[in-house]
C-alpha atoms as a PDB file:
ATOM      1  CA  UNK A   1      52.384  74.163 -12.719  1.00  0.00           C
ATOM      2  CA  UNK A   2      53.590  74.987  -9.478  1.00  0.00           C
ATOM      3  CA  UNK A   3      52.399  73.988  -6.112  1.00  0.00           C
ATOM      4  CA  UNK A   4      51.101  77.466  -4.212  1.00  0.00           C
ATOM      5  CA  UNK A   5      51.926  76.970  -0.469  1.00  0.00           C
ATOM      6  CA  UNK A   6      50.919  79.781   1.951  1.00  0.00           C
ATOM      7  CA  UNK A   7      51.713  80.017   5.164  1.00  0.00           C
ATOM      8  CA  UNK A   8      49.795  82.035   8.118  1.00  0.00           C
ATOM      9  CA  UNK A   9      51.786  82.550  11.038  1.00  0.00           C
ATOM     10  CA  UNK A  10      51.854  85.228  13.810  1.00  0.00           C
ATOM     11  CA  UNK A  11      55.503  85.508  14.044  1.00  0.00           C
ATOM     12  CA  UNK A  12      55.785  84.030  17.392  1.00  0.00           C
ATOM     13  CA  UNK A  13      58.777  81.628  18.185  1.00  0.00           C
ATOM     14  CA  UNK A  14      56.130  78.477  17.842  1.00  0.00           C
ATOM     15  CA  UNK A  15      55.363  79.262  14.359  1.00  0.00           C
ATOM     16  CA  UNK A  16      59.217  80.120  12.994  1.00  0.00           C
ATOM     17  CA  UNK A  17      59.793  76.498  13.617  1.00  0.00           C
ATOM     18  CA  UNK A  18      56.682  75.324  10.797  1.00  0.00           C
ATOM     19  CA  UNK A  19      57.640  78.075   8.897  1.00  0.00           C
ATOM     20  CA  UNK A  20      61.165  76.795   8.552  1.00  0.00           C
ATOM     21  CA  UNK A  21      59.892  73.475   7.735  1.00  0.00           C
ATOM     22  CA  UNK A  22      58.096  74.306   5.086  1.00  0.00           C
ATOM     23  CA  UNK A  23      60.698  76.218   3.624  1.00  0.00           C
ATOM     24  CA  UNK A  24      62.980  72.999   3.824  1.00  0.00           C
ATOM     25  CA  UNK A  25      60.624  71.070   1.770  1.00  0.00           C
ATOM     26  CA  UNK A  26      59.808  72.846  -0.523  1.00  0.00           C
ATOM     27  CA  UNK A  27      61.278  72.214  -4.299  1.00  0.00           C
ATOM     28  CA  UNK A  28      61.507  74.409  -7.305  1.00  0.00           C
ATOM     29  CA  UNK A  29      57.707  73.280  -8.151  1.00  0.00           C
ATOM     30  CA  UNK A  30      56.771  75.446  -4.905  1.00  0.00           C
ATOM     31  CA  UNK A  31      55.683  79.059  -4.502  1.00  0.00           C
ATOM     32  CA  UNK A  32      55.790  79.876  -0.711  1.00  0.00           C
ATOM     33  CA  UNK A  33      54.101  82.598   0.626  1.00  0.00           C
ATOM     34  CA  UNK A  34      54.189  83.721   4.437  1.00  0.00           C
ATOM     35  CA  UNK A  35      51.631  85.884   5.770  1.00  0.00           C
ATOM     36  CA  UNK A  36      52.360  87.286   9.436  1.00  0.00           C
ATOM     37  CA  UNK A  37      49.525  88.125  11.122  1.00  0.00           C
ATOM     38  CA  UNK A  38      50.593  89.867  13.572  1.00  0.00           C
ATOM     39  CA  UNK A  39      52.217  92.734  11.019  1.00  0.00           C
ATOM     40  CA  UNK A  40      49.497  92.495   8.603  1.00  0.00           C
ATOM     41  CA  UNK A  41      49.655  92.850   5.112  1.00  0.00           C
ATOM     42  CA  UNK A  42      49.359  96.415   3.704  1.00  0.00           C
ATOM     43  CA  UNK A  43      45.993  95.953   1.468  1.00  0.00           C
ATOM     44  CA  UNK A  44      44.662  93.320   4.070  1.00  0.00           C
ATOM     45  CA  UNK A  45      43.911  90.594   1.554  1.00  0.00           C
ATOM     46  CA  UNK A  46      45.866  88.032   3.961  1.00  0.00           C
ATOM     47  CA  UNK A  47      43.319  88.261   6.663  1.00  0.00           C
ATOM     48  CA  UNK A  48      40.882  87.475   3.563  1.00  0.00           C
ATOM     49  CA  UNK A  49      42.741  84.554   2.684  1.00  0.00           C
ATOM     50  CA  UNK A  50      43.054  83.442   6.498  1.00  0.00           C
ATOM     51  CA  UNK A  51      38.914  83.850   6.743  1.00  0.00           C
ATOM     52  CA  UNK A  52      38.498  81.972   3.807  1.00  0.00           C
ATOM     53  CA  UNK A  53      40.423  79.461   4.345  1.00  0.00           C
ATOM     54  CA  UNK A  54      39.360  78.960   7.695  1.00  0.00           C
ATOM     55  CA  UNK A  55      42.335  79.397   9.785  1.00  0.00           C
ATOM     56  CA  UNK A  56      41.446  79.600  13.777  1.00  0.00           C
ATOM     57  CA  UNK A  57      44.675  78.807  14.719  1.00  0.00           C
ATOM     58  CA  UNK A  58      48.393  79.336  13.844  1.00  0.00           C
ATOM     59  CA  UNK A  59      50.917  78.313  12.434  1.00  0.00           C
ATOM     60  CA  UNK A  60      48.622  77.042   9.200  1.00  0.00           C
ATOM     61  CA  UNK A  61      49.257  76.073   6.112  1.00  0.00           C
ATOM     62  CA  UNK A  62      47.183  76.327   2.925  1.00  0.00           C
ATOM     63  CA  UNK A  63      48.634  74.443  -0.440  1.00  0.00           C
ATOM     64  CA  UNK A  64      46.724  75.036  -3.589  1.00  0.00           C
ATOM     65  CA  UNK A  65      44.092  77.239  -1.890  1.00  0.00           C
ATOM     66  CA  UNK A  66      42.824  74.494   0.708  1.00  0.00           C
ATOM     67  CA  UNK A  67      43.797  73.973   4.395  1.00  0.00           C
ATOM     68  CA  UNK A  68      45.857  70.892   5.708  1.00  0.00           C
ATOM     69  CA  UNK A  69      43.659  69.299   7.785  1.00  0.00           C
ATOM     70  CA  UNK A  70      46.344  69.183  10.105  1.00  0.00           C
ATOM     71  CA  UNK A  71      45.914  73.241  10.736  1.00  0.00           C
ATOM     72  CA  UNK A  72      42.280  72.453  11.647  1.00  0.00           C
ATOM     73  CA  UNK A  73      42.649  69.904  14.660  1.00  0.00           C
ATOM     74  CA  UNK A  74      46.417  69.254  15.246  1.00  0.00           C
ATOM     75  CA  UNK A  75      49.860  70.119  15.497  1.00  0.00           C
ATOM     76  CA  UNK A  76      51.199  70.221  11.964  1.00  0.00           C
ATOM     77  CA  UNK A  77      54.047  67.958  10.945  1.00  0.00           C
ATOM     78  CA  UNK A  78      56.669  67.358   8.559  1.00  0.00           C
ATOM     79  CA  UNK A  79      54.583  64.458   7.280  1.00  0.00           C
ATOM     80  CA  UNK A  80      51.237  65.762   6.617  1.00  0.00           C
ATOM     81  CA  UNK A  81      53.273  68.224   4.259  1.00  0.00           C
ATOM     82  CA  UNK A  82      54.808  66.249   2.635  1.00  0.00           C
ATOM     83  CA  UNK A  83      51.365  64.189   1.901  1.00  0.00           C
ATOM     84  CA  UNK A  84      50.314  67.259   0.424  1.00  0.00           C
ATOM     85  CA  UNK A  85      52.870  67.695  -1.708  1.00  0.00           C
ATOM     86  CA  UNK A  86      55.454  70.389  -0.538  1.00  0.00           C
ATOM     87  CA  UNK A  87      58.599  69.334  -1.775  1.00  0.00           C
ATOM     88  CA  UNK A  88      57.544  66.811  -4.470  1.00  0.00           C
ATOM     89  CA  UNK A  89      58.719  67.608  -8.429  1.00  0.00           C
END
């Protein structure tokens, strides 16, 4: 089954860096999924997803429907995702 990763970012030039990491991470058992904010999707279910999940702050990122706790309090790092599993078979 593979791991759903979803990133919320508002397309600034501090999230492309975490949304590049994640990308670099991830393995074939990933399905990445980047929602800008800032554009807005058309039917508006990612600002759902964001208030569900949450997400005060971005760059976040969500894998299997929950937050990192990183995205809650701190910066997020390439450690923390990989303890969640991004990029693990």
């Amino acid at each position: 089954m593979k791991r759903k990763v979803e990133i919320f970012t508002a397309g600034c030039p501090v999230c492309e860096p975490v949304v590049q990491m994640v990308k670099d991470l991830t393995c074939d058992s990933c399905d990445v999924t980047v929602y800008n904010m800032a554009e807005m999707c058309d039917d508006k279910s990612c600002l759902a997803k964001a208030k569900a999940y949450g997400v005060v702050r971005m760059p976040a990122v969500a894998v299997d429907g929950k937050l990192l706790n990183c995205c809650q309090n701190n910066a997020i790092t390439k450690e923390e995702l990989i303890s969640a599993g991004i990029g693990q078979n």
